[in-house]
Every structure is written in structure tokens, then in C-alpha cells.
Protein backbone atom coordinates (compact mmCIF):
# COMPACT_ATOMS: atom_id res chain seq x y z
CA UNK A 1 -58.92 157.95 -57.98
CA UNK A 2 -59.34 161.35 -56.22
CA UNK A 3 -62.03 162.02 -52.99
CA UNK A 4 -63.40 165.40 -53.84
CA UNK A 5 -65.70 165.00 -50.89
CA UNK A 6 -64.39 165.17 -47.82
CA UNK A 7 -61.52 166.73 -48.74
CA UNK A 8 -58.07 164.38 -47.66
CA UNK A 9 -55.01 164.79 -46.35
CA UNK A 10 -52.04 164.01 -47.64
CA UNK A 11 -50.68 160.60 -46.63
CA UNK A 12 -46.69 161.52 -46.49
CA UNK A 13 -45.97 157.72 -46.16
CA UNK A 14 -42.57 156.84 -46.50
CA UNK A 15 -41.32 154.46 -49.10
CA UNK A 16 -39.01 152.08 -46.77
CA UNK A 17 -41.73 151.78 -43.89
CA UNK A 18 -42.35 148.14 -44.03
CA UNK A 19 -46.01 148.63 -43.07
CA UNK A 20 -46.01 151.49 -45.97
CA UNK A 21 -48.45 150.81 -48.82
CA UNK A 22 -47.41 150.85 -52.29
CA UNK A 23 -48.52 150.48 -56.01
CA UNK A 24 -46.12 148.65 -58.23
CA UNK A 25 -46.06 149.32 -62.01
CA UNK A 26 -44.56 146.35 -64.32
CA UNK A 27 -42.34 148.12 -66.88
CA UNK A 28 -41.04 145.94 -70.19
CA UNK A 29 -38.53 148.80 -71.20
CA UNK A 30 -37.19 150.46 -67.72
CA UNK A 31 -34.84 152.89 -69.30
CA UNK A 32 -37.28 154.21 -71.62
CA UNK A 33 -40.07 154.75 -68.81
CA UNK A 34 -37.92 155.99 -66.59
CA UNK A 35 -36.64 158.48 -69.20
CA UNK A 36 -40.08 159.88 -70.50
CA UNK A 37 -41.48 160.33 -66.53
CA UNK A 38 -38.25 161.87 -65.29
CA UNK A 39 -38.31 164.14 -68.97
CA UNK A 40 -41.98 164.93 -67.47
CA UNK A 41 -41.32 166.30 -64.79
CA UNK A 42 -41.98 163.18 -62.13
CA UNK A 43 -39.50 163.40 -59.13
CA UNK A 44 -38.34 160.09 -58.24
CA UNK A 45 -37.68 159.65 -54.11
CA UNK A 46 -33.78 158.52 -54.98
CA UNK A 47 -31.93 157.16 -58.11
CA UNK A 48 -33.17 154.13 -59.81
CA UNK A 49 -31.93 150.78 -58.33
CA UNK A 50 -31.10 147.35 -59.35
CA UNK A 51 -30.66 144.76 -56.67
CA UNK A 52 -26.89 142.77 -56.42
CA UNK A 53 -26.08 139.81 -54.65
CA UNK A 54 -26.49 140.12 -50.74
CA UNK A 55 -28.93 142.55 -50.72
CA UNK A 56 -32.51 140.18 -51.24
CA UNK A 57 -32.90 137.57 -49.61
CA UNK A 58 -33.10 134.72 -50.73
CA UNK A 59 -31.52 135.71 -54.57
CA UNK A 60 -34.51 135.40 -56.38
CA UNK A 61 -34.68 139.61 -57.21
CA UNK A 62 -31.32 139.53 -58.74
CA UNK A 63 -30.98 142.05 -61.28
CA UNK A 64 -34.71 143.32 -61.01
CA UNK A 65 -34.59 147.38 -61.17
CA UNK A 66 -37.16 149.03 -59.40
CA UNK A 67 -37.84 153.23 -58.87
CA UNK A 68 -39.90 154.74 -56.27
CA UNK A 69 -42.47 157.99 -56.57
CA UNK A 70 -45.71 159.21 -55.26
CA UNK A 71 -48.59 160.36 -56.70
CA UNK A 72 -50.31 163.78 -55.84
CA UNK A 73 -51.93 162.37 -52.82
CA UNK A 74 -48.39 161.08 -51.29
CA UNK A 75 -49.18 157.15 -52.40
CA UNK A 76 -45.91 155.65 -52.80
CA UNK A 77 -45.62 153.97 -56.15
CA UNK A 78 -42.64 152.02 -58.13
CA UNK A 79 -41.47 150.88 -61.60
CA UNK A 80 -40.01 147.88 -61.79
CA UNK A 81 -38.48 145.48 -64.27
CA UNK A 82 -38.33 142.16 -62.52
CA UNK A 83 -35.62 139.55 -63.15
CA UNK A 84 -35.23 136.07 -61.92
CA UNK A 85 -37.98 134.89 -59.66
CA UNK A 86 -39.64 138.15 -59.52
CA UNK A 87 -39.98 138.15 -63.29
CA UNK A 88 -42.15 134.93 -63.01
């Protein structure tokens, strides 16, 4: 969606804001997504990342891989490919 009238601002919010809105995007294949945006020319806000032990809790996102980027407008938006309780 894009406002042509009135004209926004840019929202510049930051991924790891808790109050921060974002759009997830469910991804079957995450290598092969990740690939063909990064091949055209989308800049990812830091490497792809796929959660360990310790770092979720409780352990239910184990494994799941998730990339953040924003859209034209500055909406923060992620691929993911969930595993373990997220994948359900």
C-alpha cells in the first residue's frame, strides 16, 4: 500500500524496538528466498539468524531462521522459517 495523498514520512522504526511494528513473511525454502532478494538487490538490516538454545525463551523457536528488512516506507519486515512451536 502507498499514501499518495498526503504525502508521508518515513517511519525509520527500528527492528529490535519492542513496541516496533513488523510484517512477518512465512518462507518454505529460506535459503532460496533469501538468495533471490539479496541477488535483487534487497538490503537485509544484519545477517540472517537462526535461534540456539538460551536465546528464546521458553525453547519453543529452536532452530527457526528469521531475516529482517524494510520496505520503501521504513516498515520493518522479516522472513522466517519457523521450527518447533513456531512452526505450528
Amino acid at each position: 500500500m502507498q499514501f499518495q495523498e498526503p504525502v508521508a514520512e518515513r517511519t525509520n522504526g527500528v527492528a529490535n524496538r519492542p513496541d516496533s511494528m513488523h510484517l512477518c513473511l512465512r518462507v518454505d525454502d529460506f535459503d532460496a528466498v533469501y538468495r533471490r532478494m539479496k541477488e535483487a538487490g534487497y538490503e537485509f538490516l544484519g545477517e540472517d539468524h537462526t535461534f540456539i538454545e538460551g536465546e528464546v525463551i521458553p525453547n519453543a523457536a529452536l532452530g527457526t531462521r528469521v531475516a529482517y528488512f524494510n520496505d520503501p516506507d521504513g516498515t520493518n519486515l522479516e522472513i522466517i522459517r519457523p521450527q518447533g512451536g513456531f512452526a505450528s
